[in-house]
N, C-alpha and C. Protein backbone atom coordinates (compact mmCIF):
# COMPACT_ATOMS: atom_id res chain seq x y z
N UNK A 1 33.12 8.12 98.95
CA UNK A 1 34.26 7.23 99.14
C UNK A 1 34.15 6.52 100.49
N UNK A 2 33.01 7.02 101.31
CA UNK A 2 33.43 6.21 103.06
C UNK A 2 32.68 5.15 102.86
N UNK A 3 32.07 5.27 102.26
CA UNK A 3 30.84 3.54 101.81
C UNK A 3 31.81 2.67 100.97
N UNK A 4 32.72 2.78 100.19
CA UNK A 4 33.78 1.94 99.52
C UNK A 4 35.00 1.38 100.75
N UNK A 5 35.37 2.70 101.94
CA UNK A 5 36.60 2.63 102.48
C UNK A 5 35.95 3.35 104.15
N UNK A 6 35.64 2.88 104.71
CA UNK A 6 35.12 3.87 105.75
C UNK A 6 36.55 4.29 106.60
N UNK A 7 37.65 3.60 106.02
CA UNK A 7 38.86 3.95 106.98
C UNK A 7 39.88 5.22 105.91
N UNK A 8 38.94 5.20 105.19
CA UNK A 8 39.70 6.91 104.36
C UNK A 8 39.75 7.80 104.95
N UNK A 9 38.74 7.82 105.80
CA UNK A 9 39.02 9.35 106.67
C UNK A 9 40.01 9.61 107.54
N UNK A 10 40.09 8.79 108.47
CA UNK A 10 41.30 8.42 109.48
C UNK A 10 42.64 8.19 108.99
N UNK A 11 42.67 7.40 107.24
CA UNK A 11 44.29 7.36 107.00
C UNK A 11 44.51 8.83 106.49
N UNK A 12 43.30 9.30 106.15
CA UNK A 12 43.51 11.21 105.46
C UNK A 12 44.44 11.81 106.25
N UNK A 13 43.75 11.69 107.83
CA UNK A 13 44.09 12.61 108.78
C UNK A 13 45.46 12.21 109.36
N UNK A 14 45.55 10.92 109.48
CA UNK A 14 46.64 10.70 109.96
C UNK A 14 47.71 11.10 108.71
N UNK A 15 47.84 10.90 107.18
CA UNK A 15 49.05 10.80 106.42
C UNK A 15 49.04 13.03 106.12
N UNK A 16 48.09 13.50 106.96
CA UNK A 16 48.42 15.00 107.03
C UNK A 16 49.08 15.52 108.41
N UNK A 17 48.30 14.53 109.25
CA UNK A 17 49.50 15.09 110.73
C UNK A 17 50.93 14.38 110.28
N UNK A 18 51.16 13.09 109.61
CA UNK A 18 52.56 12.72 109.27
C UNK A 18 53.47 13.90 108.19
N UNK A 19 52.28 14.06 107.30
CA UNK A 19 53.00 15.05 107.02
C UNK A 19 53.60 16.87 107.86
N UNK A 20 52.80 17.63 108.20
CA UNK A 20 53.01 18.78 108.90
C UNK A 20 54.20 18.44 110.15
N UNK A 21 54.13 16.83 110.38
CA UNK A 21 55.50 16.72 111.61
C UNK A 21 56.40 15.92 110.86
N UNK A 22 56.41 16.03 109.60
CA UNK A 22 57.68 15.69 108.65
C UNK A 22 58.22 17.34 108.48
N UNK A 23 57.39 18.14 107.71
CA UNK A 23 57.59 19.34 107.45
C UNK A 23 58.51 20.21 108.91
N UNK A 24 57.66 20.17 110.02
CA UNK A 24 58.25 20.74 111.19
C UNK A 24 59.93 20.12 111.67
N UNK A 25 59.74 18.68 111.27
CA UNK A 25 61.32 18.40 112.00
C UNK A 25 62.43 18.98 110.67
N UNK A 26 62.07 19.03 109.54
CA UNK A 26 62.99 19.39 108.91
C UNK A 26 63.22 21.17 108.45
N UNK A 27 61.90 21.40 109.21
CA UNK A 27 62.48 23.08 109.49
C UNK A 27 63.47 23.24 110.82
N UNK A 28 62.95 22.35 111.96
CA UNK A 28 63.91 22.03 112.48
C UNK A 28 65.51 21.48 112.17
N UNK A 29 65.69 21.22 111.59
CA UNK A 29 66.95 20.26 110.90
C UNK A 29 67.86 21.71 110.15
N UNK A 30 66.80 22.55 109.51
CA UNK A 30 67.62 23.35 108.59
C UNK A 30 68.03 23.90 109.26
N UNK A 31 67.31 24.76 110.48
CA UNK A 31 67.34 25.49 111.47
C UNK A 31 68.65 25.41 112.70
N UNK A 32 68.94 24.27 113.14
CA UNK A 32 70.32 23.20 113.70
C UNK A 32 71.51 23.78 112.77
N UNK A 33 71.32 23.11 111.03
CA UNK A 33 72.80 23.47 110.59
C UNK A 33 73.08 24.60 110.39
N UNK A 34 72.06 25.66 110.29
CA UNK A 34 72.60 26.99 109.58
C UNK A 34 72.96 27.96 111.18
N UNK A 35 72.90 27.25 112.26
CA UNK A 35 72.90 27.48 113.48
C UNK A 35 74.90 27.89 113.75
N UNK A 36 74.90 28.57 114.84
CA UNK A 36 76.49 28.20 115.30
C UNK A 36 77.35 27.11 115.43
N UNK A 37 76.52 26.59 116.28
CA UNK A 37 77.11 24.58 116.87
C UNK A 37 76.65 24.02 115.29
N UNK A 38 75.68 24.18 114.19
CA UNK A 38 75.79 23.08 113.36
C UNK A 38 77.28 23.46 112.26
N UNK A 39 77.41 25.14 112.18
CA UNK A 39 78.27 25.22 111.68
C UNK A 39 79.78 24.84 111.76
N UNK A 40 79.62 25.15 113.07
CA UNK A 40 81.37 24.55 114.29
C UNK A 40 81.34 23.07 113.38
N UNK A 41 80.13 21.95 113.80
CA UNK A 41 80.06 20.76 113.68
C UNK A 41 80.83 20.84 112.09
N UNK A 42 79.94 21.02 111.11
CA UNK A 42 80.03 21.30 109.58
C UNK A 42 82.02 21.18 109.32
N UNK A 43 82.46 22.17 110.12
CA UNK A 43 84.31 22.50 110.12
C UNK A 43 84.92 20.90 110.37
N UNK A 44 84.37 20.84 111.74
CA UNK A 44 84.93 19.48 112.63
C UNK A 44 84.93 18.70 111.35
N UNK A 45 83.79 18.14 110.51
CA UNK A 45 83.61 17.15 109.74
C UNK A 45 84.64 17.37 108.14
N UNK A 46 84.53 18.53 108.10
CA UNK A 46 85.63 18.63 107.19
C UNK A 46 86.55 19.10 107.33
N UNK A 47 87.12 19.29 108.22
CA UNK A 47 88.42 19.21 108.39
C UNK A 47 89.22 17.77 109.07
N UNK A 48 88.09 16.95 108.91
CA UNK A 48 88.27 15.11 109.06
C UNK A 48 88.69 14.62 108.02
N UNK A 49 87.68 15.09 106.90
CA UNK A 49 87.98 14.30 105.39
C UNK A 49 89.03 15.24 104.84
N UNK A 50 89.61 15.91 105.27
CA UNK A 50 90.53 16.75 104.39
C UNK A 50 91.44 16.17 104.88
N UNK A 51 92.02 15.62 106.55
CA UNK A 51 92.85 14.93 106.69
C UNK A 51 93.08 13.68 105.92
N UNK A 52 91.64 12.87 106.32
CA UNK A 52 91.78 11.62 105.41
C UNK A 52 92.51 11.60 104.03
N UNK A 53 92.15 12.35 103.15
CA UNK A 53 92.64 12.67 102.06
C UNK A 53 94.01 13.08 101.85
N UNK A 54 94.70 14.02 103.14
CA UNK A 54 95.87 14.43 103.09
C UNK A 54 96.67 13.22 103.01
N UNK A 55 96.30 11.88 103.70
CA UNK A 55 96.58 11.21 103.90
C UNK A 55 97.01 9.82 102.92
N UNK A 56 95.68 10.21 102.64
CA UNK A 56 95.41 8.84 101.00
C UNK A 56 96.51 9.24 100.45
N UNK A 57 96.53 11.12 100.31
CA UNK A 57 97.31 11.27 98.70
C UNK A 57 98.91 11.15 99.36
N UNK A 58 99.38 10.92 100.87
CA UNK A 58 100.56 10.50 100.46
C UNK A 58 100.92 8.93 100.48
N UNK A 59 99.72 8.05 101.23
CA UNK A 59 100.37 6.96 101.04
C UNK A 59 100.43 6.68 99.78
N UNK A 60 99.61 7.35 98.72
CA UNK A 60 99.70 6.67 97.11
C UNK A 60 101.28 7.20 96.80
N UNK A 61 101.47 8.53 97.20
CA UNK A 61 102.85 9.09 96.90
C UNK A 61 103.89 8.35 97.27
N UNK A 62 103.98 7.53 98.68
CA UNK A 62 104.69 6.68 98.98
C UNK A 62 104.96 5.39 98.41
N UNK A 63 104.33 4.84 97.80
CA UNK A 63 103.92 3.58 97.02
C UNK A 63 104.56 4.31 95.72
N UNK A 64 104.57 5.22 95.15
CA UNK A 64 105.11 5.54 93.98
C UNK A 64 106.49 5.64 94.22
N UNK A 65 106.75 6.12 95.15
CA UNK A 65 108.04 6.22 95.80
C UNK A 65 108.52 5.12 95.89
N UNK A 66 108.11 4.01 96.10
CA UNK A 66 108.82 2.35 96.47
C UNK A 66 108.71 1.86 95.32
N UNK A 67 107.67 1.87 94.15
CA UNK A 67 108.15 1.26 92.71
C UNK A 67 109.27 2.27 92.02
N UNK A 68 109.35 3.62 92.17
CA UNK A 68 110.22 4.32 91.41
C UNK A 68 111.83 3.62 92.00
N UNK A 69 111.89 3.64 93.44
CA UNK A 69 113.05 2.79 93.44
C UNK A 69 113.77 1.48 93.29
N UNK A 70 112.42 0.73 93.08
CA UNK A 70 112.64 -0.79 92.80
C UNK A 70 112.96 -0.67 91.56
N UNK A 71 112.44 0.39 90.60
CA UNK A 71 112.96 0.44 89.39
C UNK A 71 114.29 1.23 88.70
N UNK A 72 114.09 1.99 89.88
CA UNK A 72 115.69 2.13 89.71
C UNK A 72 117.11 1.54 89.94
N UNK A 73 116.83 0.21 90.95
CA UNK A 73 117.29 -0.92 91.36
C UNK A 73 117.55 -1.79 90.48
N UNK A 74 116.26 -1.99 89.29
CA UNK A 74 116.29 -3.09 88.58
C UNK A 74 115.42 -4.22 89.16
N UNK A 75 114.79 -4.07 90.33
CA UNK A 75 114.08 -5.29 90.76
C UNK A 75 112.84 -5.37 90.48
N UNK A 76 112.17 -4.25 89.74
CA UNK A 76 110.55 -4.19 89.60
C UNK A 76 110.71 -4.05 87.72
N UNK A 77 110.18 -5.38 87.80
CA UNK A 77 109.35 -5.41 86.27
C UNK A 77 107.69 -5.33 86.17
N UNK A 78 107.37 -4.38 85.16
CA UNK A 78 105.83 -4.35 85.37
C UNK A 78 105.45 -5.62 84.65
N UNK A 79 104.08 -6.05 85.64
CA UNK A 79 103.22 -6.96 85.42
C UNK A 79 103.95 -8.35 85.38
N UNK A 80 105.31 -8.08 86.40
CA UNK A 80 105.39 -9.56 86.97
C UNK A 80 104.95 -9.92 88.24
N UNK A 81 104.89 -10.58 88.53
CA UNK A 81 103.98 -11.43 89.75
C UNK A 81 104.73 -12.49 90.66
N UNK A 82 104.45 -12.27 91.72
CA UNK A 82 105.40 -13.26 92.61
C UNK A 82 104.09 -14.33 93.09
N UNK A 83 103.00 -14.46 92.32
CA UNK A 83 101.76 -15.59 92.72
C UNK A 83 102.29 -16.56 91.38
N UNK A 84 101.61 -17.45 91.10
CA UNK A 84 101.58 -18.64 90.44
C UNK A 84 100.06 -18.56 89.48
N UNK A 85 100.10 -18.28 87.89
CA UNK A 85 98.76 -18.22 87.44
C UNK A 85 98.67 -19.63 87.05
N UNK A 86 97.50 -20.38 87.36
CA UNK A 86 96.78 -21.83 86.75
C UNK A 86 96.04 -21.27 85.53
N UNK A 87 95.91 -22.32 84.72
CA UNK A 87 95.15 -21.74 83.62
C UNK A 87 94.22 -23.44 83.81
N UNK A 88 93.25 -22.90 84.64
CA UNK A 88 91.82 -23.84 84.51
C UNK A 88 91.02 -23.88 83.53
């Protein structure tokens, strides 16, 4: 093959050191989360999106809350519209 590619040897060596320091950072990586600080981190992050969420689910609750009383008012009809439809 070096008489077809004489640069086979060199991309060999190089796409095996890329590999063994792909392999090493992500033993590294596993090594970080299953760690103390990655676990602390791991909490921090979800106990972010659990807020977020606490959150979503009441503004939707709130919004249900403002059509349930418009309709108990009488002022909310479904699928009327205060825009103007064109029919182009």
């Amino acid at each position: 093959m070096n008489r077809l590619n004489p640069y086979e040897a060199t991309r060999k060596a190089a796409f095996e050191k890329a590999k063994a320091d792909r392999h090493a950072k992500r033993l590294d990586k596993i090594k970080e989360k299953r760690s103390k600080a990655g676990k602390k981190s791991k909490l921090g992050r979800n106990k972010v999106y659990q807020d977020l969420q606490k959150d979503l689910v009441k503004s939707f609750a709130d919004a249900e809350k403002i059509i349930r009383d418009e309709e108990i008012a009488g002022n909310y009809v479904p699928g009327d519209t205060e825009e103007e439809e064109s029919d182009e």
